[in-house]
Protein backbone atom coordinates (compact mmCIF):
# COMPACT_ATOMS: atom_id res chain seq x y z
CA UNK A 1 -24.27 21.20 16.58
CA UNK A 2 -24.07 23.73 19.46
CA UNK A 3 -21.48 22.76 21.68
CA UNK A 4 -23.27 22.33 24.96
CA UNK A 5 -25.30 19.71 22.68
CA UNK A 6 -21.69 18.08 21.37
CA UNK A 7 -21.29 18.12 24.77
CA UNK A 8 -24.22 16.06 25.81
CA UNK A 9 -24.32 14.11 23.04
CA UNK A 10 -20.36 12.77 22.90
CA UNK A 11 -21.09 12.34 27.21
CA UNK A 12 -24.04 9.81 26.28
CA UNK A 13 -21.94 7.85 24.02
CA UNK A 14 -18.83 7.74 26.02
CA UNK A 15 -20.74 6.77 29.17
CA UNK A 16 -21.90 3.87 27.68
CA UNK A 17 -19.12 2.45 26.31
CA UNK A 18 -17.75 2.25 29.79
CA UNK A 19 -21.47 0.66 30.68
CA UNK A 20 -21.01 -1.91 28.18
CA UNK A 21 -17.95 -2.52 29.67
CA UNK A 22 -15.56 -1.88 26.31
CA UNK A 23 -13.59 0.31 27.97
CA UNK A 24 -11.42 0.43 31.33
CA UNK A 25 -9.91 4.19 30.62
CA UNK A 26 -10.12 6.63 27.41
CA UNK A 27 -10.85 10.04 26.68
CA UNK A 28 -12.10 12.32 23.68
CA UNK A 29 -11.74 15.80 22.45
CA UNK A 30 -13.08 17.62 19.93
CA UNK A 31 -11.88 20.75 18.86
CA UNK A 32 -13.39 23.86 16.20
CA UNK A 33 -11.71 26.70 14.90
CA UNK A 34 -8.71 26.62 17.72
CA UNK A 35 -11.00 25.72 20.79
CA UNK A 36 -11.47 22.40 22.50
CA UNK A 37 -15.23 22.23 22.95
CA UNK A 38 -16.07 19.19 24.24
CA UNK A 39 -12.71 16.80 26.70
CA UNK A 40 -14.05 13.98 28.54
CA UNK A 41 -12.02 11.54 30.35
CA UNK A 42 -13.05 8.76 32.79
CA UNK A 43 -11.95 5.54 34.21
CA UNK A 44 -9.04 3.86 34.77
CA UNK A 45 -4.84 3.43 33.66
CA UNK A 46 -4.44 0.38 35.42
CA UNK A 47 -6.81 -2.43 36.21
CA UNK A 48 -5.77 -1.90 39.68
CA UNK A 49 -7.79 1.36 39.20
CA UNK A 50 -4.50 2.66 41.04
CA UNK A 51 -4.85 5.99 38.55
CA UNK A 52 -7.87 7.58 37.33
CA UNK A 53 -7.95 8.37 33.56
CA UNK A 54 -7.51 12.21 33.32
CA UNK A 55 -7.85 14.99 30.32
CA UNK A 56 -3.84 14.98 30.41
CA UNK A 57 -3.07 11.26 30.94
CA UNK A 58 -0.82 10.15 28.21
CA UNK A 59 -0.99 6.81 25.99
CA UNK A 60 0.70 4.83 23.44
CA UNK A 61 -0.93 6.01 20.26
CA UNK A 62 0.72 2.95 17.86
CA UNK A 63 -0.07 4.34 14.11
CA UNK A 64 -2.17 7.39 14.52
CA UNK A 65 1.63 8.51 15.31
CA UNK A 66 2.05 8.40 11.39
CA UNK A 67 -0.32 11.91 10.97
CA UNK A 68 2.05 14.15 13.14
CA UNK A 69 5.15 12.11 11.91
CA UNK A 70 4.33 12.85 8.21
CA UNK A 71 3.73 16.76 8.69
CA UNK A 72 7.02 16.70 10.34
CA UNK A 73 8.88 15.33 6.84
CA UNK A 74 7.36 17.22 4.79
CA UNK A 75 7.52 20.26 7.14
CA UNK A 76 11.42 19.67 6.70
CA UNK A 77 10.88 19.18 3.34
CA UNK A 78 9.13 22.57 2.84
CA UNK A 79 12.16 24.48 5.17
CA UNK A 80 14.04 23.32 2.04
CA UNK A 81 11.59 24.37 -0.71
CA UNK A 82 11.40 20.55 -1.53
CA UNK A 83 7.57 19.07 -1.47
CA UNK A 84 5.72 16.06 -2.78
CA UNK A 85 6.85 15.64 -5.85
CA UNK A 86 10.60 15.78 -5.24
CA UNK A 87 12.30 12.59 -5.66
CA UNK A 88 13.26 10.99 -2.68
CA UNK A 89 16.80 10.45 -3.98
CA UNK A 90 17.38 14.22 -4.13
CA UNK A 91 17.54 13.67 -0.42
CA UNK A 92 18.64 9.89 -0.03
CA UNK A 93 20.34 8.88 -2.81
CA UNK A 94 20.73 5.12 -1.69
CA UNK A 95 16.71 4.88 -1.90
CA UNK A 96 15.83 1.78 -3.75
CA UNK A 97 13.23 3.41 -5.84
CA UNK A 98 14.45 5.02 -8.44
CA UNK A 99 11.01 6.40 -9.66
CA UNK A 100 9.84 7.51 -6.19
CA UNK A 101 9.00 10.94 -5.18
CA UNK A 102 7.62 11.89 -1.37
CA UNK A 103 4.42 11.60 -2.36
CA UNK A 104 4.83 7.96 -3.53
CA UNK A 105 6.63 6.95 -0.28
CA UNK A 106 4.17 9.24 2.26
CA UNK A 107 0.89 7.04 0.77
CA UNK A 108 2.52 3.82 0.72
CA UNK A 109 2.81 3.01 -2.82
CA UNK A 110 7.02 2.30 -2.75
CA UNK A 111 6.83 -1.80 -2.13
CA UNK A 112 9.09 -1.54 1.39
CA UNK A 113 6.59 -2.71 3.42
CA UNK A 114 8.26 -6.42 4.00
CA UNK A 115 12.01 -7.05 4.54
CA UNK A 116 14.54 -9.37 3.15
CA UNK A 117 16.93 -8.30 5.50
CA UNK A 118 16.84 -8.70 9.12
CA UNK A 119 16.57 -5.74 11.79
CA UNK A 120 14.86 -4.77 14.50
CA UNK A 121 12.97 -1.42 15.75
CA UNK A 122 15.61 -0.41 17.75
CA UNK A 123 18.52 0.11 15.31
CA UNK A 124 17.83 2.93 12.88
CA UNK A 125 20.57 2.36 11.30
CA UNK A 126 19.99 -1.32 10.20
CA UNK A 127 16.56 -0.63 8.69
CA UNK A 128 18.01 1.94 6.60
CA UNK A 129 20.53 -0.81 5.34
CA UNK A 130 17.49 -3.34 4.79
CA UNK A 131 15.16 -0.68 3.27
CA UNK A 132 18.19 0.34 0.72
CA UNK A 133 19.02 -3.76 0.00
CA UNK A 134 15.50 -4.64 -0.73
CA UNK A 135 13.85 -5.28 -3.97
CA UNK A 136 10.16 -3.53 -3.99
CA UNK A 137 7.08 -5.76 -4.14
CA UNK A 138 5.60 -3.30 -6.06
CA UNK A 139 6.20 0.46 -7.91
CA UNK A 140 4.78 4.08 -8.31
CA UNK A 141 1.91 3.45 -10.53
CA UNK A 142 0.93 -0.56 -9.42
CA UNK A 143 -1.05 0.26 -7.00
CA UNK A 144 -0.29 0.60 -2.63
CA UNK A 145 0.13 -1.57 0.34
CA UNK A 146 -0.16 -0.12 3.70
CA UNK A 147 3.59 -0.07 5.69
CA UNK A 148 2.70 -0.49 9.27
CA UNK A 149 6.17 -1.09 10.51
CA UNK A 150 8.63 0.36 7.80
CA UNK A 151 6.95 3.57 7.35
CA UNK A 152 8.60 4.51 10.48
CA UNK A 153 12.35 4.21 9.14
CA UNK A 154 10.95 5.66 5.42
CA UNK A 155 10.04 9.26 7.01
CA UNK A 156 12.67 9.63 9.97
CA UNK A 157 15.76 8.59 7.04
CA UNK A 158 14.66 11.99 5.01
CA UNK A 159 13.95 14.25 8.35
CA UNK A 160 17.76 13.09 9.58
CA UNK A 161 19.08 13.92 6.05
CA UNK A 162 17.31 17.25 6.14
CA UNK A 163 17.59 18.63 9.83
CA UNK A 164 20.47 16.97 10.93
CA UNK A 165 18.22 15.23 14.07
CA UNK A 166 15.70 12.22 14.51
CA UNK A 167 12.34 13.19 13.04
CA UNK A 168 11.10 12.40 17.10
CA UNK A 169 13.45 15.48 18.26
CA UNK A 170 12.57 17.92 14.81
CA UNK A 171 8.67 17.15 15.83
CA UNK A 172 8.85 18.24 19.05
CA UNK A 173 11.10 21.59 18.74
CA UNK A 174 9.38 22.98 15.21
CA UNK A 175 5.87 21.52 15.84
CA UNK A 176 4.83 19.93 19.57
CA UNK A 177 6.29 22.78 21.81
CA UNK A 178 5.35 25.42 19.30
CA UNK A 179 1.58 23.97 19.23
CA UNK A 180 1.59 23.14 23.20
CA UNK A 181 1.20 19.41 22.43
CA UNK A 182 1.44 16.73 25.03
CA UNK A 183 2.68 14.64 22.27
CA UNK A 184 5.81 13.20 21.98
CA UNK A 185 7.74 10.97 19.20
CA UNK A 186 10.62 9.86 22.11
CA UNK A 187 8.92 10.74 25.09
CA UNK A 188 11.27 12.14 28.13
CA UNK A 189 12.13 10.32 31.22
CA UNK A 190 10.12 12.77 33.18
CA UNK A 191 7.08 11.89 31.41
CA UNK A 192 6.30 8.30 31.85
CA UNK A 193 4.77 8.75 35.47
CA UNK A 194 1.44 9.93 33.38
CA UNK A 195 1.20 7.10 30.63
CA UNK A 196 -1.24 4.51 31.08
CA UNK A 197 -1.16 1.02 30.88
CA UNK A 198 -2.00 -1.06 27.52
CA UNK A 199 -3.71 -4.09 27.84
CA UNK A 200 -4.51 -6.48 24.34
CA UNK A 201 -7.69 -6.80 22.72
CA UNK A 202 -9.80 -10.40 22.30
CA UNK A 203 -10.49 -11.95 19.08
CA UNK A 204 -13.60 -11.27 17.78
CA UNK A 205 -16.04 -12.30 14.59
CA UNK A 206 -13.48 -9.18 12.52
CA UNK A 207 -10.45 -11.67 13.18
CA UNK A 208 -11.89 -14.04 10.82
CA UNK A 209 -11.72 -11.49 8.24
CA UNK A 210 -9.64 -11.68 4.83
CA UNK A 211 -7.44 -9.26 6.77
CA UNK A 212 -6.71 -11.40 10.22
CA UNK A 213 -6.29 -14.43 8.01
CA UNK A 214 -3.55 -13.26 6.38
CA UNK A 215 -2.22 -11.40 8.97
CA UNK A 216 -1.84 -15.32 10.67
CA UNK A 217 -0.43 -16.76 7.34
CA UNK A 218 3.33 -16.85 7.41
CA UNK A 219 4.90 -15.24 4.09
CA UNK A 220 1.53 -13.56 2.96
CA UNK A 221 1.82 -9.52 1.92
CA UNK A 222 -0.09 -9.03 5.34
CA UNK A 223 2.44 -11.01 7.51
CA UNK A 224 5.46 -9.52 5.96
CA UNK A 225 4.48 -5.82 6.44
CA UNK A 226 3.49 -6.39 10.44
CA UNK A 227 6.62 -8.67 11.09
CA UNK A 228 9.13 -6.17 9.08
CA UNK A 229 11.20 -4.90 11.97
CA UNK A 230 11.64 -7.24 14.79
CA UNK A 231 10.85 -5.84 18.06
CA UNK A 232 7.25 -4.42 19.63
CA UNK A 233 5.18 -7.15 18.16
CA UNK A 234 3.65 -7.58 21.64
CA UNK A 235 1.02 -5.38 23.69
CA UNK A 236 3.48 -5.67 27.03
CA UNK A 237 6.74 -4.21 25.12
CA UNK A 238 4.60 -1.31 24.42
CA UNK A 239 4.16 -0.73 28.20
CA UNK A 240 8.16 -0.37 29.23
CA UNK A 241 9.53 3.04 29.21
CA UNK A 242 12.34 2.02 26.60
CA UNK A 243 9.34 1.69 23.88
CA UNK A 244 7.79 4.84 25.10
CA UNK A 245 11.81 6.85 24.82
CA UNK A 246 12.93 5.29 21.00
CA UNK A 247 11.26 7.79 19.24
CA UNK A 248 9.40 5.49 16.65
CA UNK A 249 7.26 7.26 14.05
CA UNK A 250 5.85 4.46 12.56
CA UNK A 251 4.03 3.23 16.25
CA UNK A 252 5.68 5.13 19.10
CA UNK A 253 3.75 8.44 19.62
CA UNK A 254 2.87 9.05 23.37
CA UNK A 255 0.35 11.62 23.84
CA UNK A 256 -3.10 12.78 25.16
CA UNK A 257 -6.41 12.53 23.03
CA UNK A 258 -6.65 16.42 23.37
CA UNK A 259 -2.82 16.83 21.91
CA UNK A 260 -3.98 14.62 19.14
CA UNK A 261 -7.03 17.01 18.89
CA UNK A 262 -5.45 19.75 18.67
CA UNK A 263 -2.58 18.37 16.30
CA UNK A 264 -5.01 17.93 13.43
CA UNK A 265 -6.47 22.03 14.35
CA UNK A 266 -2.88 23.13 13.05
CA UNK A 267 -3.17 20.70 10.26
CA UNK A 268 -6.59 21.69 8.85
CA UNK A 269 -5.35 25.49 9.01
CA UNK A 270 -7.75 26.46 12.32
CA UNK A 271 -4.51 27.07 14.29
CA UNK A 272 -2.19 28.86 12.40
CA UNK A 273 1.68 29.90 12.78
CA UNK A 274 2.93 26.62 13.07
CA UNK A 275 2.41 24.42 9.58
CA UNK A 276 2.47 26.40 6.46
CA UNK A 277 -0.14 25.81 4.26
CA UNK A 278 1.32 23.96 2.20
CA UNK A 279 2.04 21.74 4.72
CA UNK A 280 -1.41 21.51 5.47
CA UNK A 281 -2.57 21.08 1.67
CA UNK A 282 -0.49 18.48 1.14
CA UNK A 283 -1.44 16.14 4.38
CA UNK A 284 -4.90 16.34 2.86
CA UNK A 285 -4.36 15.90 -0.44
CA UNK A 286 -5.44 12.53 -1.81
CA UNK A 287 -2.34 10.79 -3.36
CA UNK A 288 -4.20 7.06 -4.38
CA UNK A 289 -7.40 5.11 -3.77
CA UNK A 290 -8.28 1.14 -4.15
CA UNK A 291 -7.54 -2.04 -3.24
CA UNK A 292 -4.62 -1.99 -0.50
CA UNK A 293 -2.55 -5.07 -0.88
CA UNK A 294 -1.76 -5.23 3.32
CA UNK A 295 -4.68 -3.98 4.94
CA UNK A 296 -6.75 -6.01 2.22
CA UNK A 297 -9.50 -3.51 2.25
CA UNK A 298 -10.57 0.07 -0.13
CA UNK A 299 -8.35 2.52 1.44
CA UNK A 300 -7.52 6.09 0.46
CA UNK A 301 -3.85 7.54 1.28
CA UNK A 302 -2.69 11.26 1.60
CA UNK A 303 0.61 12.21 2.17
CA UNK A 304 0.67 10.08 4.93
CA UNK A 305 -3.00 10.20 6.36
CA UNK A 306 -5.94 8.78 5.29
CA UNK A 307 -9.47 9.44 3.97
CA UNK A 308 -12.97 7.31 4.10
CA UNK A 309 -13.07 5.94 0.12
CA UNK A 310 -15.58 7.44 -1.91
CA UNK A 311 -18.49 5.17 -4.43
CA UNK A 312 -18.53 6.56 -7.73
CA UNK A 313 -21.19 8.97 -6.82
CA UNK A 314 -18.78 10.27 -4.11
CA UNK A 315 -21.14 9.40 -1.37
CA UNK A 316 -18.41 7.55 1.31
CA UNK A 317 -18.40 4.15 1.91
CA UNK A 318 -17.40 4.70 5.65
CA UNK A 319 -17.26 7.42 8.00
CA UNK A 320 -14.58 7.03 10.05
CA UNK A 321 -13.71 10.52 9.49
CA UNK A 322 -17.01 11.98 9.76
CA UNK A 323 -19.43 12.92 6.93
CA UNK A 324 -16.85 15.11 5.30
CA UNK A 325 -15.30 13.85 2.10
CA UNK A 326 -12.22 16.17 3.01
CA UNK A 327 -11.59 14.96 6.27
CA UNK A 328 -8.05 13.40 7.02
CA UNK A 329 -6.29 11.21 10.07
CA UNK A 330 -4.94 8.37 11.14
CA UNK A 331 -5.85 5.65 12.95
CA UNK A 332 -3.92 3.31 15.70
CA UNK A 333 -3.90 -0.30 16.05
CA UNK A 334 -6.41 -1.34 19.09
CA UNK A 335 -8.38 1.71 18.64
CA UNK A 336 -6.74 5.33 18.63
CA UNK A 337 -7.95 7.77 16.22
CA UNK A 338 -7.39 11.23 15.23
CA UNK A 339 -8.67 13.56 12.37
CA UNK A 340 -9.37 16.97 11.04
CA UNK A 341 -11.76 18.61 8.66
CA UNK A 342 -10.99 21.50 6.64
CA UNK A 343 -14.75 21.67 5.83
CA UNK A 344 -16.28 22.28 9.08
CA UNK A 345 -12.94 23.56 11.04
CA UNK A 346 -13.59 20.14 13.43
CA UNK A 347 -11.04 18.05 14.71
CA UNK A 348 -11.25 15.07 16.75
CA UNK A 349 -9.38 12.20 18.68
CA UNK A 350 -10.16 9.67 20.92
CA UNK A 351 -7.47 7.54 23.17
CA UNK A 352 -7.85 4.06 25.07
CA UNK A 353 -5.58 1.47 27.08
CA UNK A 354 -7.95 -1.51 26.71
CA UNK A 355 -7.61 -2.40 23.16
CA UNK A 356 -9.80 -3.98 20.19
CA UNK A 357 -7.98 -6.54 18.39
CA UNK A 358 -8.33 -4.42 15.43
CA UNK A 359 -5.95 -1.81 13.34
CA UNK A 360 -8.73 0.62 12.32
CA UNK A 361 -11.58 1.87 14.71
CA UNK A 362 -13.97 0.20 15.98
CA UNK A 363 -17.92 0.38 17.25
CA UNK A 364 -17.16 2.75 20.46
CA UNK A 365 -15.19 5.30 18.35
CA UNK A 366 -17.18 5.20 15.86
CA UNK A 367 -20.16 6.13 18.05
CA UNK A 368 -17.98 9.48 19.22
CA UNK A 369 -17.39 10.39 15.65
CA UNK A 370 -21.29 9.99 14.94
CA UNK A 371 -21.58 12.06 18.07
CA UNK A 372 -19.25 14.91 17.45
CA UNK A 373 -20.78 14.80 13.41
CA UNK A 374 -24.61 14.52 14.31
């Protein structure tokens, strides 16, 4: 598609999402080959409609923070000729899989997605002691189960071990300000003036779902791995400036939809100087595909994206990442998305404050990634 026809096309579908009243601020860029070609921001960050939604506003991004948090370990990984398939106790010896290499613990399939032990968000520190005290659910080889929560402490540990600094602080000297990014893993004091408001989704028919189900029932696989870590549970914690400042890479990225964008150019290669290839192979490498024991759905994991699954024909089974079968990203809880495709050069993200009571995308980003794909 040309882009003054992206253009018009992603405009129609944006506009009426805000008709059909499913959104109160957002924005979405696409970008090709190290250009943004199509930005579009409109509405509100407040419900006071006290500041209009710009191309720069900043947002919570909750898990699409896990794309950009991944290259940066394995980014410091690479600085140390170390990849992959190096086992994590070559870097943290206390790890409690013995068997585990950085692939294994980038796409989920190390069994720390619960807790035993009690900590909270804030304290680095204790969830490294609870990760290293607790017995895996599962192992390398039995499959994977999505870690919403822990992830965060599982990829920062390594980065700390490597660079001597919180993954949030290696992120933005070796990879945001180098790229330009309005992203931020710890965002500065001087920041928060531009971040917009979160407000919580409603339940829908989806929260009747195998998924929400569980995710209600006390104890189940589902439960454990969004309770593991207590702290930022709620849609209001992620609106205080303390949230926005901790530097979380499992949920606290704070950026625009165009850094996000532009993120997954340097990861698909179209913006080069920045993430070695390598770096870039690996984030879209698939690692494992099937049944995830959390998110209770198909799911395909890279080293700490994901992919649409595949049928045996390897026609996809969703597009979420656009018709591509190489295309790779990460979604956010409530509705934030980003993605690259190596295939075409396009990348894409889209950014919201009123939120679906979801953890992957829903109807009005999908209709932008039909849009920016047609």
């Amino acid at each position: 598609m040309r882009a003054d026809g992206l253009a018009s096309a992603l405009h129609a579908r944006f506009a009426e999402n805000f008709r059909a009243g499913r959104e109160l601020g957002a924005a979405v860029s696409v970008w090709k080959d190290g250009v943004e070609i199509a930005s579009l921001a409109d509405g509100w960050c407040e419900r006071e409609h006290r500041r209009p939604w710009a191309s720069d506003t900043l947002v919570p991004l909750y898990s699409a923070t896990k794309g950009p948090a991944s290259a940066a370990l394995l980014l410091a990984l690479a600085r140390h000729g170390l990849g992959p398939e190096t086992p994590v106790r070559e870097v943290w010896p206390a790890f409690p899989v013995a068997e585990a290499d950085f692939g294994h613990l980038l796409s989920h399939q190390c069994g720390l997605f619960g807790l035993d032990r009690k900590a909270g968000v804030w304290d680095h520190g204790a969830g490294v002691a609870a990760i290293e005290a607790q017995v895996p659910a599962m192992r390398p080889g039995e499959g994977h189960a999505y870690h919403p929560r822990t992830f965060g402490v599982l990829v920062d540990e390594p980065v700390r071990r490597l660079a001597g600094m919180p993954l949030g602080e290696f992120w933005w000297r070796e990879i945001a300000r180098p790229l330009g990014l309005d992203l931020w893993i710890g965002l500065p004091e001087g920041e928060s003036g531009r971040v917009a408001k979160l407000y919580p989704g409603v339940p829908s028919k989806r929260s009747q779902d195998a998924f929400y189900l569980d995710f209600m029932r006390k104890g189940s696989p589902t439960w454990r791995a969004f309770h593991a870590l207590d702290g930022l549970t709620a849609v209001h914690e992620m609106n205080q400036p303390r949230a926005w400042a901790a530097g979380l890479p499992a949920l606290g990225g704070v950026g625009s939809a165009s850094a996000l964008a532009k993120f997954y150019q340097a990861a698909i290669g179209r913006i080069p100087g920045v993430l070695p290839e390598d770096v870039c192979r690996w984030l879209g490498r698939p690692m494992v595909s099937g049944p995830d024991r959390v998110l209770l759905r198909d799911t395909v994991f890279t080293c700490g994206c994901q992919m649409d699954p595949v049928d045996g024909n390897g026609t996809k089974r969703r597009r979420l990442y656009g018709p591509s079968a190489e295309a790779f990203g990460h979604p956010g809880a409530g509705g934030s998305h980003g993605f690259g495709d190596p295939r075409t050069g396009v990348s894409f993200a889209y950014a919201m404050n009123l939120m679906e009571l979801s953890v992957m995308p829903g109807t009005r980003c999908q209709d932008l990634v039909d849009a920016a794909f047609a």
